[in-house]
PDB file of N, CA and C in Angstrom:
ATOM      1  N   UNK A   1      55.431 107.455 131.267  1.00  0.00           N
ATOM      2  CA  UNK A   1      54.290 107.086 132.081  1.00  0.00           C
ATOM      3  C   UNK A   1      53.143 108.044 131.772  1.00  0.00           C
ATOM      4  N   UNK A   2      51.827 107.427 131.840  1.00  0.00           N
ATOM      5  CA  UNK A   2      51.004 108.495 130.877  1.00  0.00           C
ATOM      6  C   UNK A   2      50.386 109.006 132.441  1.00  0.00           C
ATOM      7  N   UNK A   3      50.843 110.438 132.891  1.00  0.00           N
ATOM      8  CA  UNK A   3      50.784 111.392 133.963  1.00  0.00           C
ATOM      9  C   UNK A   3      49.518 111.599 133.669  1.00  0.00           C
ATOM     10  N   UNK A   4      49.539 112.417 132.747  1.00  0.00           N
ATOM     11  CA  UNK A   4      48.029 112.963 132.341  1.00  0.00           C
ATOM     12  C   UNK A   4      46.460 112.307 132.378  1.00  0.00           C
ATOM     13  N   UNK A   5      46.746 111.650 132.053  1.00  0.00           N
ATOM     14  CA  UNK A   5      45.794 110.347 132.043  1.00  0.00           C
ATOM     15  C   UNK A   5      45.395 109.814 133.479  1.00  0.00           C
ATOM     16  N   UNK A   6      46.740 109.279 134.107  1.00  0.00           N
ATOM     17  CA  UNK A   6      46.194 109.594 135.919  1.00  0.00           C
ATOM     18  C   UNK A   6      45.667 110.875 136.609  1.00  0.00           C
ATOM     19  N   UNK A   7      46.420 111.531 136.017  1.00  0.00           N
ATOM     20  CA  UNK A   7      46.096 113.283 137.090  1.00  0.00           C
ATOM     21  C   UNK A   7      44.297 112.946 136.322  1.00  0.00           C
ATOM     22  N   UNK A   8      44.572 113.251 135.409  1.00  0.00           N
ATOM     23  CA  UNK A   8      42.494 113.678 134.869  1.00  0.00           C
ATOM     24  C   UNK A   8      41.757 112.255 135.582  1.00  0.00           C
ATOM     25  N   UNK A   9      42.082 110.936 135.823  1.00  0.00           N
ATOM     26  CA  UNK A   9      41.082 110.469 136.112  1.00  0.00           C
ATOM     27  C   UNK A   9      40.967 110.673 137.865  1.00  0.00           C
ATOM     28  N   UNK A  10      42.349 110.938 138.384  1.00  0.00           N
ATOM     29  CA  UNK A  10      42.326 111.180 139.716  1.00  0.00           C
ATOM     30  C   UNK A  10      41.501 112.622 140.228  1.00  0.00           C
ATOM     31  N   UNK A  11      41.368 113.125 139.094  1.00  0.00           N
ATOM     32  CA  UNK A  11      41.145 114.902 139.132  1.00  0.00           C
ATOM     33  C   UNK A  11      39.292 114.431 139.188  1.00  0.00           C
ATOM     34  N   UNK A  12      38.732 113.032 138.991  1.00  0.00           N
ATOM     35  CA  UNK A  12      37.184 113.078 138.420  1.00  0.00           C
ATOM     36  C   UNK A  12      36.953 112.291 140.166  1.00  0.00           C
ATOM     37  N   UNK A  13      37.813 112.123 140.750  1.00  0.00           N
ATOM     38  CA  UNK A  13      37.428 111.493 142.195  1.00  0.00           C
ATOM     39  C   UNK A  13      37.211 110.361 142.058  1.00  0.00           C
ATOM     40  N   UNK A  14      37.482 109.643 141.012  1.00  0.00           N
ATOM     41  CA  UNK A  14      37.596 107.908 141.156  1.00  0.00           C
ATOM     42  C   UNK A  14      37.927 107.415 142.641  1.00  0.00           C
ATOM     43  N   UNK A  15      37.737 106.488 143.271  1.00  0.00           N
ATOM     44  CA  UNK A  15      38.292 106.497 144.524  1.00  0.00           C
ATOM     45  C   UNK A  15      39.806 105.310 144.032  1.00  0.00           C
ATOM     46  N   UNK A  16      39.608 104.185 143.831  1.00  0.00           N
ATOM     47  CA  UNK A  16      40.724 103.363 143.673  1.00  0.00           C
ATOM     48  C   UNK A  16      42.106 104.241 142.699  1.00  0.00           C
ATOM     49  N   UNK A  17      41.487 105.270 141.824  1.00  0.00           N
ATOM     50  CA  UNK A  17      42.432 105.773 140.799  1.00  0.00           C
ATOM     51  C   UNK A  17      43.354 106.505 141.999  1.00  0.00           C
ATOM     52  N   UNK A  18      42.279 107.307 142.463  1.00  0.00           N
ATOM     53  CA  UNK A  18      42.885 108.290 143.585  1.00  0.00           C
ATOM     54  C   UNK A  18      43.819 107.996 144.652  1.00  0.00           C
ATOM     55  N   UNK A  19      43.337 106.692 145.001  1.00  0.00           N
ATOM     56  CA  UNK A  19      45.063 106.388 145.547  1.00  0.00           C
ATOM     57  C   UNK A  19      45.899 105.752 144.694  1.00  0.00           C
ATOM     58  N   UNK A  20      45.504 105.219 143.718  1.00  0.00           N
ATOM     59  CA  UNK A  20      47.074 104.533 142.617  1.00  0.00           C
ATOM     60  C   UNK A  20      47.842 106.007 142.408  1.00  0.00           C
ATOM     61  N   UNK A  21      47.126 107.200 142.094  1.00  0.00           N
ATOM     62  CA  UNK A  21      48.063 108.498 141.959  1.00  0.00           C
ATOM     63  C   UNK A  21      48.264 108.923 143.101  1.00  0.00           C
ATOM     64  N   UNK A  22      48.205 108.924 144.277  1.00  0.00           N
ATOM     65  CA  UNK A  22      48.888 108.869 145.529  1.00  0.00           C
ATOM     66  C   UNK A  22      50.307 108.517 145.660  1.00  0.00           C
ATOM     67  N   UNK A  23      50.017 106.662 145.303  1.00  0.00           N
ATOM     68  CA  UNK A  23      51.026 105.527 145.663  1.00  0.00           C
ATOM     69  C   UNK A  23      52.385 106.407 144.318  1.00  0.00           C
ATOM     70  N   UNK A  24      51.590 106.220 142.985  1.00  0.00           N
ATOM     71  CA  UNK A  24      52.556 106.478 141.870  1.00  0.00           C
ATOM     72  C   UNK A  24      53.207 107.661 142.232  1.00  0.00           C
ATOM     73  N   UNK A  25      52.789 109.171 143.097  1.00  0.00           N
ATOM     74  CA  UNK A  25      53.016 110.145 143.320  1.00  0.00           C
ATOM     75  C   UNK A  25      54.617 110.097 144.054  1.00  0.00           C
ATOM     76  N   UNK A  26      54.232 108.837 145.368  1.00  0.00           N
ATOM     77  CA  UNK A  26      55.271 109.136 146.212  1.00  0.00           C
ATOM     78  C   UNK A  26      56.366 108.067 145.700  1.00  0.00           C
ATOM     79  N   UNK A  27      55.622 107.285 144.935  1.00  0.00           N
ATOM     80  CA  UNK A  27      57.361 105.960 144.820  1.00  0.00           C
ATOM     81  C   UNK A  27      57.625 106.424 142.911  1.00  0.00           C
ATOM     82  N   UNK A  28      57.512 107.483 142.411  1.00  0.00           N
ATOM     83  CA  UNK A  28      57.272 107.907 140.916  1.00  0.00           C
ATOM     84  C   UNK A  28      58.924 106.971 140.471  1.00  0.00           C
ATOM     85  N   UNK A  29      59.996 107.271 141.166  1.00  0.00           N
ATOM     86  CA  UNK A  29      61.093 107.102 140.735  1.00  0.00           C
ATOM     87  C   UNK A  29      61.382 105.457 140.732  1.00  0.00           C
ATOM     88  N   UNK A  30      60.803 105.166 141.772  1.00  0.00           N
ATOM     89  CA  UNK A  30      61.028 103.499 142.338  1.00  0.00           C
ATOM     90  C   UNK A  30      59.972 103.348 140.632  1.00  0.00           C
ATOM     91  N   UNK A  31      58.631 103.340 140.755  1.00  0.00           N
ATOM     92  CA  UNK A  31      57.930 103.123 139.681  1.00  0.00           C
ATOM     93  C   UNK A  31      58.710 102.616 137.832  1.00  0.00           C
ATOM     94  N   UNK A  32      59.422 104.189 137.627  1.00  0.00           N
ATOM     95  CA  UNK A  32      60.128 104.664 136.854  1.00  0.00           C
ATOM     96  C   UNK A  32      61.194 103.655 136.238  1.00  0.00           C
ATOM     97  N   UNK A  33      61.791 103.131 137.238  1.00  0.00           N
ATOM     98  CA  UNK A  33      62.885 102.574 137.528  1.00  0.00           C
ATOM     99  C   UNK A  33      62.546 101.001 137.733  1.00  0.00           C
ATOM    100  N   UNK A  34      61.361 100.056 137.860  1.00  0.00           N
ATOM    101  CA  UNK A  34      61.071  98.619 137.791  1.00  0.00           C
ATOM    102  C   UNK A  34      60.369  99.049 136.085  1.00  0.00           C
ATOM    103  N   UNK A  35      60.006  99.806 135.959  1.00  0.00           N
ATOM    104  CA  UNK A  35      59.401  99.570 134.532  1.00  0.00           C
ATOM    105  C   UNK A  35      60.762  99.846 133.638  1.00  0.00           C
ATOM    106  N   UNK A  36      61.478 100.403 133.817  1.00  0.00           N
ATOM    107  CA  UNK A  36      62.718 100.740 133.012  1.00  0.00           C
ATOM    108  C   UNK A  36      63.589  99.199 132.825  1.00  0.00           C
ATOM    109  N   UNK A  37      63.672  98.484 134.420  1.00  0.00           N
ATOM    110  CA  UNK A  37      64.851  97.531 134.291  1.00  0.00           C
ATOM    111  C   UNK A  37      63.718  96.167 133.790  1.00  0.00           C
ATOM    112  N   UNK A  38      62.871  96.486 133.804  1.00  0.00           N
ATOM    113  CA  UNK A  38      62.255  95.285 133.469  1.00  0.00           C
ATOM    114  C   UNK A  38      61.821  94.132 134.242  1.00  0.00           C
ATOM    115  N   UNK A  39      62.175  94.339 135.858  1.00  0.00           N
ATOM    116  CA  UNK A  39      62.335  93.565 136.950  1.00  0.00           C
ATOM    117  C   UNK A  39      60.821  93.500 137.541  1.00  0.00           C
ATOM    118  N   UNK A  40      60.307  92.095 137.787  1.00  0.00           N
ATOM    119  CA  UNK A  40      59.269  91.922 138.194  1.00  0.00           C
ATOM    120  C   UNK A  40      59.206  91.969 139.752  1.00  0.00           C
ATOM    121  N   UNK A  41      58.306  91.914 140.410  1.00  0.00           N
ATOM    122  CA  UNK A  41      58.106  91.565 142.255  1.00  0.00           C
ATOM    123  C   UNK A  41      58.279  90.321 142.302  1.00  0.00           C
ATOM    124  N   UNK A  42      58.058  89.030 141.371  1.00  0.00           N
ATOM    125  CA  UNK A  42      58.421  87.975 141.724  1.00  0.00           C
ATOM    126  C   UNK A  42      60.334  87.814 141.734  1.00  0.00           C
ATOM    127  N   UNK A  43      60.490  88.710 140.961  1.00  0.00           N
ATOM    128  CA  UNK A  43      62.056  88.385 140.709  1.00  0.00           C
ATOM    129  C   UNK A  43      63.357  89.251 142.219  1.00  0.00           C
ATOM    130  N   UNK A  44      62.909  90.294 142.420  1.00  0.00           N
ATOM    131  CA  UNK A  44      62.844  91.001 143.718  1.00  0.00           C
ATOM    132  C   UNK A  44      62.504  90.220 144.935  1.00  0.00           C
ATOM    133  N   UNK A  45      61.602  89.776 145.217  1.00  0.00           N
ATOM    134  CA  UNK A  45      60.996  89.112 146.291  1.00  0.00           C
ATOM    135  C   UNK A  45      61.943  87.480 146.494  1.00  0.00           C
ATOM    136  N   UNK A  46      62.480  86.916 144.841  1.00  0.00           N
ATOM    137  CA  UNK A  46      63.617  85.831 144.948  1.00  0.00           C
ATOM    138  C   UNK A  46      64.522  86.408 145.418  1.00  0.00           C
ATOM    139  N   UNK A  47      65.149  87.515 145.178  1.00  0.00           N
ATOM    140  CA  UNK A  47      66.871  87.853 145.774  1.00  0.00           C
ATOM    141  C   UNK A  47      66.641  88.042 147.088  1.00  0.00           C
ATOM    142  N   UNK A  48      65.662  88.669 147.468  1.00  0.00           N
ATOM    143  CA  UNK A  48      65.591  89.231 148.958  1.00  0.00           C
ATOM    144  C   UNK A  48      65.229  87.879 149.890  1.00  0.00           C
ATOM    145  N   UNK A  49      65.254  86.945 149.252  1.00  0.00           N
ATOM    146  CA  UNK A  49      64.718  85.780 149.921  1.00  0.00           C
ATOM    147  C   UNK A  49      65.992  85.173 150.015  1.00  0.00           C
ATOM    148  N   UNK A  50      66.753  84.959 149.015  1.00  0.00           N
ATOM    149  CA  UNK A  50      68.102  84.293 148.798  1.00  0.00           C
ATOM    150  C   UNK A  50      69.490  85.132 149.499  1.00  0.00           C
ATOM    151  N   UNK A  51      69.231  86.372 149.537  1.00  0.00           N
ATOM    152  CA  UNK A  51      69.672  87.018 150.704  1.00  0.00           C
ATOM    153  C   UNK A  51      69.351  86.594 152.197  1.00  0.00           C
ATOM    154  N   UNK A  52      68.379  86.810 152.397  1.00  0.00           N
ATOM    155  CA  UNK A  52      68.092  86.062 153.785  1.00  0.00           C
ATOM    156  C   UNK A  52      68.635  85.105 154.041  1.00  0.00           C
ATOM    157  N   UNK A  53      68.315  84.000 153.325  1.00  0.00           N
ATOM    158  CA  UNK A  53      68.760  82.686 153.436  1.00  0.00           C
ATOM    159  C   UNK A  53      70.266  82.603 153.739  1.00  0.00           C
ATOM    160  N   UNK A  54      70.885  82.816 152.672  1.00  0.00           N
ATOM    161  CA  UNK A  54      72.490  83.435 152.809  1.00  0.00           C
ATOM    162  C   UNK A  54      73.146  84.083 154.111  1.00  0.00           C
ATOM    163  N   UNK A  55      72.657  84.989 154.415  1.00  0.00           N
ATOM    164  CA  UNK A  55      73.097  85.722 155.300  1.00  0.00           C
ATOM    165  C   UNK A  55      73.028  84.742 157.126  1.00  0.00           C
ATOM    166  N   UNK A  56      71.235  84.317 156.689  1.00  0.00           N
ATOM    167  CA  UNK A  56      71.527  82.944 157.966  1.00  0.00           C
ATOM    168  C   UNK A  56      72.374  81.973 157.951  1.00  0.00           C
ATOM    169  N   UNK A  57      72.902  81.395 156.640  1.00  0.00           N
ATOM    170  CA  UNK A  57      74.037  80.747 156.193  1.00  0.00           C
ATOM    171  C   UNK A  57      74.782  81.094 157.049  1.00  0.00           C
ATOM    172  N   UNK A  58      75.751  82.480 156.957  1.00  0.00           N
ATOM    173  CA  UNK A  58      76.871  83.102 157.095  1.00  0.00           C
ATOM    174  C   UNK A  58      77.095  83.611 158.387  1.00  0.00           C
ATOM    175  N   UNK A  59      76.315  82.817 159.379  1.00  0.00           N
ATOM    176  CA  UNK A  59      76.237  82.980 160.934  1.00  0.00           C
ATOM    177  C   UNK A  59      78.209  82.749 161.335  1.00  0.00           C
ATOM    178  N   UNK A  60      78.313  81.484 160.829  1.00  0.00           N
ATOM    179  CA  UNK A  60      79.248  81.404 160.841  1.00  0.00           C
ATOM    180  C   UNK A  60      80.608  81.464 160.101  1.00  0.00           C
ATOM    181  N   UNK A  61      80.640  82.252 159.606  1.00  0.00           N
ATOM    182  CA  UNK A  61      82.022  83.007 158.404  1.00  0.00           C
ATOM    183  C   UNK A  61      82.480  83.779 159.601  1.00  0.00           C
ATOM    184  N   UNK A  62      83.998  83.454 159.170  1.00  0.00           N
ATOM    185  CA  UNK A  62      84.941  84.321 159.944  1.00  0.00           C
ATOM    186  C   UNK A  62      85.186  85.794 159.452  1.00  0.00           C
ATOM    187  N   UNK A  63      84.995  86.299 158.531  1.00  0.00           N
ATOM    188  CA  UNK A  63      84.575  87.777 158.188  1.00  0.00           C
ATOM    189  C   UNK A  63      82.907  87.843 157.176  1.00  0.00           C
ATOM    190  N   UNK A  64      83.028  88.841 157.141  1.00  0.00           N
ATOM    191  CA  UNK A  64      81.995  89.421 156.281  1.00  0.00           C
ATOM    192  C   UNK A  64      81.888  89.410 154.565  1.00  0.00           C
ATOM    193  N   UNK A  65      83.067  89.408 154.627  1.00  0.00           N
ATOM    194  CA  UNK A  65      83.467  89.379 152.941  1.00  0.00           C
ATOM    195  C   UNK A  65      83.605  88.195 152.134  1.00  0.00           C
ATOM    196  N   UNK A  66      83.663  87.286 153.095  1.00  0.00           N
ATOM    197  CA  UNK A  66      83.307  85.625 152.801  1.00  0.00           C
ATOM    198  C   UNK A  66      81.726  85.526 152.698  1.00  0.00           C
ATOM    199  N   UNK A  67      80.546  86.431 153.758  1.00  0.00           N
ATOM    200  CA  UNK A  67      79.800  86.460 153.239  1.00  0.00           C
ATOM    201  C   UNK A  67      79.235  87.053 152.115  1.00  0.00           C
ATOM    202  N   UNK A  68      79.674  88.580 151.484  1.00  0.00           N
ATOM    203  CA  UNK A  68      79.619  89.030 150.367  1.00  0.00           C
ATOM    204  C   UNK A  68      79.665  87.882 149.184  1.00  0.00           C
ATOM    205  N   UNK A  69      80.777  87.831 149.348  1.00  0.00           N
ATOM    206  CA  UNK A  69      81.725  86.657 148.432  1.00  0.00           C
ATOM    207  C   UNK A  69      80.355  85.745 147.865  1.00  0.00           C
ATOM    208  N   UNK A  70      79.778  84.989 149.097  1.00  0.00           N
ATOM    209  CA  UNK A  70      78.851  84.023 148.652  1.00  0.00           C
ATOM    210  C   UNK A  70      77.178  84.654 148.390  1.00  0.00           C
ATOM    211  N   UNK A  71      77.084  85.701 148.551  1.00  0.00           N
ATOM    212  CA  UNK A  71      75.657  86.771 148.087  1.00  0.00           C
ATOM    213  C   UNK A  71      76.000  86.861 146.895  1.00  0.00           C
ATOM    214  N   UNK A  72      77.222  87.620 146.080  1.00  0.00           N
ATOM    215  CA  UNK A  72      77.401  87.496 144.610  1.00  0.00           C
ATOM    216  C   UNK A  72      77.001  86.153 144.397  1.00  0.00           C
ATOM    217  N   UNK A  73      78.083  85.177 144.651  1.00  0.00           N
ATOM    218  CA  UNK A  73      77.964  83.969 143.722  1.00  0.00           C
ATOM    219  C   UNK A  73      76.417  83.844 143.147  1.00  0.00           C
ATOM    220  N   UNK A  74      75.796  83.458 144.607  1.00  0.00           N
ATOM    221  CA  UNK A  74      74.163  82.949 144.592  1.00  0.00           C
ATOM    222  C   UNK A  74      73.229  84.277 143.937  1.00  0.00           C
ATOM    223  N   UNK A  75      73.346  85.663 143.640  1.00  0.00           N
ATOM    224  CA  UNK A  75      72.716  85.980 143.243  1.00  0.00           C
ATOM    225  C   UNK A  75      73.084  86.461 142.279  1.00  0.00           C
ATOM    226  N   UNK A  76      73.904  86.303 141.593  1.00  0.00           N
ATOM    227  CA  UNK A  76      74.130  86.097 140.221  1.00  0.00           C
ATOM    228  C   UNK A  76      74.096  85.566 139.072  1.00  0.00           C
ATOM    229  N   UNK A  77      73.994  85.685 137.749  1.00  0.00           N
ATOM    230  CA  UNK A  77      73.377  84.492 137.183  1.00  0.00           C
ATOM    231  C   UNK A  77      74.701  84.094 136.170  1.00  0.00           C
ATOM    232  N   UNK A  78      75.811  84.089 137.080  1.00  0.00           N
ATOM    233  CA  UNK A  78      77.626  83.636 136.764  1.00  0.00           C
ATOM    234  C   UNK A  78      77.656  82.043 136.955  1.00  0.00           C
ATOM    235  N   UNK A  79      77.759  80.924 136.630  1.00  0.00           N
ATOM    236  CA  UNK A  79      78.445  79.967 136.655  1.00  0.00           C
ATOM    237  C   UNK A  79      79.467  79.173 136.593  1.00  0.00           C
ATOM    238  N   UNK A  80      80.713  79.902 137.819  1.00  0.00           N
ATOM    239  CA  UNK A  80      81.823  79.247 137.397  1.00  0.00           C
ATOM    240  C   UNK A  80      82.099  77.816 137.552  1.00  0.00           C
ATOM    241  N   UNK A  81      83.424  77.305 137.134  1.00  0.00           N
ATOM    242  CA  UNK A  81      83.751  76.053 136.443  1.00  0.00           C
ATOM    243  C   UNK A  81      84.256  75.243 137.616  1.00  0.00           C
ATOM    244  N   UNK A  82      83.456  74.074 137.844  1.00  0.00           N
ATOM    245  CA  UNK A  82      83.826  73.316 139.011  1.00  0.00           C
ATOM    246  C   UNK A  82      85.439  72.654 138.899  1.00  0.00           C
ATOM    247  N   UNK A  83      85.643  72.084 139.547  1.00  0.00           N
ATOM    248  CA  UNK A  83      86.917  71.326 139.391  1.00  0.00           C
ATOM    249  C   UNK A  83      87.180  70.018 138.169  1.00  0.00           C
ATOM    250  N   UNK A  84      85.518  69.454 138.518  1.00  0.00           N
ATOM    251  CA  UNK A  84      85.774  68.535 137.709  1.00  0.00           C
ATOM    252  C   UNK A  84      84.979  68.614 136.207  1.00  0.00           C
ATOM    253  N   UNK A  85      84.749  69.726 136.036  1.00  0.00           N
ATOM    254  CA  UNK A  85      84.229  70.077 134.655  1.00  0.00           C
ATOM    255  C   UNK A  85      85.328  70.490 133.675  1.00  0.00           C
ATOM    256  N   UNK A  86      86.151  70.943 134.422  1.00  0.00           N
ATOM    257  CA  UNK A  86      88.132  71.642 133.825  1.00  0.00           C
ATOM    258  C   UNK A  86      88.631  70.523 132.836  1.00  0.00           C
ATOM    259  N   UNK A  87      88.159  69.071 133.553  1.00  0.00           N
ATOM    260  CA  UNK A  87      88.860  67.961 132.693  1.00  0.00           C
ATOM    261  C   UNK A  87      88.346  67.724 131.907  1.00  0.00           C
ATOM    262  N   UNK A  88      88.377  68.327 130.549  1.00  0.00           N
ATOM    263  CA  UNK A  88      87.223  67.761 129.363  1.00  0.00           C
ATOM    264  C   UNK A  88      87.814  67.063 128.552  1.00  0.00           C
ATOM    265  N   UNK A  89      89.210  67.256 128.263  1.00  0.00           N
ATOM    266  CA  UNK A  89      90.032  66.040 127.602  1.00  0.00           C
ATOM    267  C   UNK A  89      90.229  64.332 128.723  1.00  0.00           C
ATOM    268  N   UNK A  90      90.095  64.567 129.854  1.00  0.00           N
ATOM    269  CA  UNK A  90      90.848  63.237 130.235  1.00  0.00           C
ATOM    270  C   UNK A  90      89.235  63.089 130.186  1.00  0.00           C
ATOM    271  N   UNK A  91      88.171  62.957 130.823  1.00  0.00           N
ATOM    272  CA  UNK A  91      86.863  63.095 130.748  1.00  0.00           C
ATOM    273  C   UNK A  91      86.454  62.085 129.591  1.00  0.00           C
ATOM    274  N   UNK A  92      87.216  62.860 127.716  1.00  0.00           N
ATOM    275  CA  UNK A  92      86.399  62.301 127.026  1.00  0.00           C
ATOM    276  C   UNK A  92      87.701  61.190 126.692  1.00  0.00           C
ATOM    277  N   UNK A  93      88.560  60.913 127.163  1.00  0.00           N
ATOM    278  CA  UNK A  93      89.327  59.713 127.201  1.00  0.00           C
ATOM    279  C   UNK A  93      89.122  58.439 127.551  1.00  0.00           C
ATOM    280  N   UNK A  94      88.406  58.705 128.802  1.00  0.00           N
ATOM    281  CA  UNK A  94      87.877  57.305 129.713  1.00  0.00           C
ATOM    282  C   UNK A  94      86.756  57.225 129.011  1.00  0.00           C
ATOM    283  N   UNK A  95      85.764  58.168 128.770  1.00  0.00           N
ATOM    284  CA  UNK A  95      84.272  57.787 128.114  1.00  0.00           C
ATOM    285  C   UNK A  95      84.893  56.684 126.864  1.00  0.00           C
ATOM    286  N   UNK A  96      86.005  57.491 126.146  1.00  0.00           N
ATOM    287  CA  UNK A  96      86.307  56.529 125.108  1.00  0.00           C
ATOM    288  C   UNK A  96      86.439  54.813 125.278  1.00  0.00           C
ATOM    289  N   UNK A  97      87.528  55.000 126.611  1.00  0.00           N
ATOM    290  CA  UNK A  97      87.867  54.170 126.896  1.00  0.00           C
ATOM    291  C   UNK A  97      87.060  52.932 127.089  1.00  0.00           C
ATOM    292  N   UNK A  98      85.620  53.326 128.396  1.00  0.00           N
ATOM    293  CA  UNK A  98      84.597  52.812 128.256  1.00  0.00           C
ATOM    294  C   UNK A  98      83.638  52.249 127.119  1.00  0.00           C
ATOM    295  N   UNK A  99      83.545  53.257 126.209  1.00  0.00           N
ATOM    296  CA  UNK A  99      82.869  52.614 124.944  1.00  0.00           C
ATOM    297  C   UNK A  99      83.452  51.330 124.294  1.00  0.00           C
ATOM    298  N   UNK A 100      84.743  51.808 124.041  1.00  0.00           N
ATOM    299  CA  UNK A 100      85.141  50.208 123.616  1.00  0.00           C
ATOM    300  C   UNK A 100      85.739  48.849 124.739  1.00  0.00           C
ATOM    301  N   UNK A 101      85.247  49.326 125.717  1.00  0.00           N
ATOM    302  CA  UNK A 101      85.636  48.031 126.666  1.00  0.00           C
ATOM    303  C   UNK A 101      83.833  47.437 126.702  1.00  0.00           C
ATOM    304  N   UNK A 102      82.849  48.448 126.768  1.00  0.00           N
ATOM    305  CA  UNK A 102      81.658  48.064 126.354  1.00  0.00           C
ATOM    306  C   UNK A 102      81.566  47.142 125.201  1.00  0.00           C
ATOM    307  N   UNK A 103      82.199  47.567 123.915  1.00  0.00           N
ATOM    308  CA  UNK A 103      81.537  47.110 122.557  1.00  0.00           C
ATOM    309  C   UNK A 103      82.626  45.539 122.580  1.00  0.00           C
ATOM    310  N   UNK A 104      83.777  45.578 123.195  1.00  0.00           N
ATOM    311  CA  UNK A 104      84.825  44.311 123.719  1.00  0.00           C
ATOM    312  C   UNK A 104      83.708  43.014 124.067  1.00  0.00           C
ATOM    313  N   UNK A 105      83.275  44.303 125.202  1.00  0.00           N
ATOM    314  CA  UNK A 105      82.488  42.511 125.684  1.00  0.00           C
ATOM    315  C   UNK A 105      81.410  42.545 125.145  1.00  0.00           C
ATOM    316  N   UNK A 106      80.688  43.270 124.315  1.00  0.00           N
ATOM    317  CA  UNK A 106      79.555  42.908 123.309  1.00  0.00           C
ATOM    318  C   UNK A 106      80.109  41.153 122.871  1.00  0.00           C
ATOM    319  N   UNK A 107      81.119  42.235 121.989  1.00  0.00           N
ATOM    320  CA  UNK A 107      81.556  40.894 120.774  1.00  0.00           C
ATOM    321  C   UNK A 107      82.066  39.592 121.589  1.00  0.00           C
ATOM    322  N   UNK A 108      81.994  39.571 122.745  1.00  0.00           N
ATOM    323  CA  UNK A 108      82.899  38.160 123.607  1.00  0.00           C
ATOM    324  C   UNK A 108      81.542  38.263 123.870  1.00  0.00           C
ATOM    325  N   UNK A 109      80.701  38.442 124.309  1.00  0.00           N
ATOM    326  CA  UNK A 109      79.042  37.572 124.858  1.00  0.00           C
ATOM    327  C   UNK A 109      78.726  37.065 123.462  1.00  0.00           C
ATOM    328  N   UNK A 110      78.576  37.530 121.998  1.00  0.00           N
ATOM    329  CA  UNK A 110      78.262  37.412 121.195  1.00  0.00           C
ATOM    330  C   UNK A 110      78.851  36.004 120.604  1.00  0.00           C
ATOM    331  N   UNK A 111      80.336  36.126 120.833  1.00  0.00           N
ATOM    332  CA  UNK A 111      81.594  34.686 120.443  1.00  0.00           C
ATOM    333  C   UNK A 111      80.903  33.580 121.369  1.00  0.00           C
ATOM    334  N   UNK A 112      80.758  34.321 122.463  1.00  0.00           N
ATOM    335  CA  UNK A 112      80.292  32.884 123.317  1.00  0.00           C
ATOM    336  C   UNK A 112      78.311  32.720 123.206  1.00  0.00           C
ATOM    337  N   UNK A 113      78.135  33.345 122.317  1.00  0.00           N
ATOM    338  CA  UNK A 113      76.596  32.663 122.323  1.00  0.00           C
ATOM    339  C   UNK A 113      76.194  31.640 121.306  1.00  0.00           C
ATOM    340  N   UNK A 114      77.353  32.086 119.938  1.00  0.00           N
ATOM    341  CA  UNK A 114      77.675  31.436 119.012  1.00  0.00           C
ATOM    342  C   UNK A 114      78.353  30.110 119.138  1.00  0.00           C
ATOM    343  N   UNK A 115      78.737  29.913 119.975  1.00  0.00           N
ATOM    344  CA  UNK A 115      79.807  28.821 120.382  1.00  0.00           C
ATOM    345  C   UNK A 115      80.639  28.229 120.110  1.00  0.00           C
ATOM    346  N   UNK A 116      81.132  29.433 119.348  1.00  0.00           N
ATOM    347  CA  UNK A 116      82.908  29.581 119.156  1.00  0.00           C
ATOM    348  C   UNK A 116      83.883  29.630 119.751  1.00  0.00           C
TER     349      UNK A 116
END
């Protein structure tokens, strides 16, 4: 963080500089630490929102750790595997299946347009 550069323009009595080296003075580490992780205020201001939300959710959970439980899920960027996503073989069986009961009655509308 270029210190120097604030201290000298804060040091000339700028007024707006003079409190950004105030603000930077007392949160230096918080500062330090959003420029390090890369994390914006819009992205902060989503979790703390999705927390909220959650937590009003979880009025009714019979412990607390059911609410944890569902703060990970939602603020994580994990996608586990629903139930019916597991079936990817029977899944592409019926699609099969479908295609040619589709292309079946193609060719029978087709027999009967011909009038065979």
């Amino acid at each position: 963080m270029p210190d120097g550069w604030l201290h000298r323009a804060a040091y000339r009595e700028i007024g707006p500089v003079v409190a950004v080296e105030k603000k930077v003075g007392r949160r230096r580490a918080d500062v330090v630490a959003a420029v390090a992780l890369g994390i914006g205020n819009g992205r902060v201001e989503s979790i703390n929102n999705k927390i909220k939300v959650t937590a009003r959710m979880g009025y009714g959970f019979r412990n607390a750790g059911n609410l944890v439980a569902l703060l990970m899920l939602r603020c994580s960027d994990g996608h586990p595997a629903l139930p019916w996503e597991d079936r990817g073989e029977e899944r592409r069986k019926v699609d099969e299946r479908r295609r040619r009961d589709r292309e079946r009655d193609r060719k029978r509308r087709r027999k009967v347009a011909r009038g065979n």
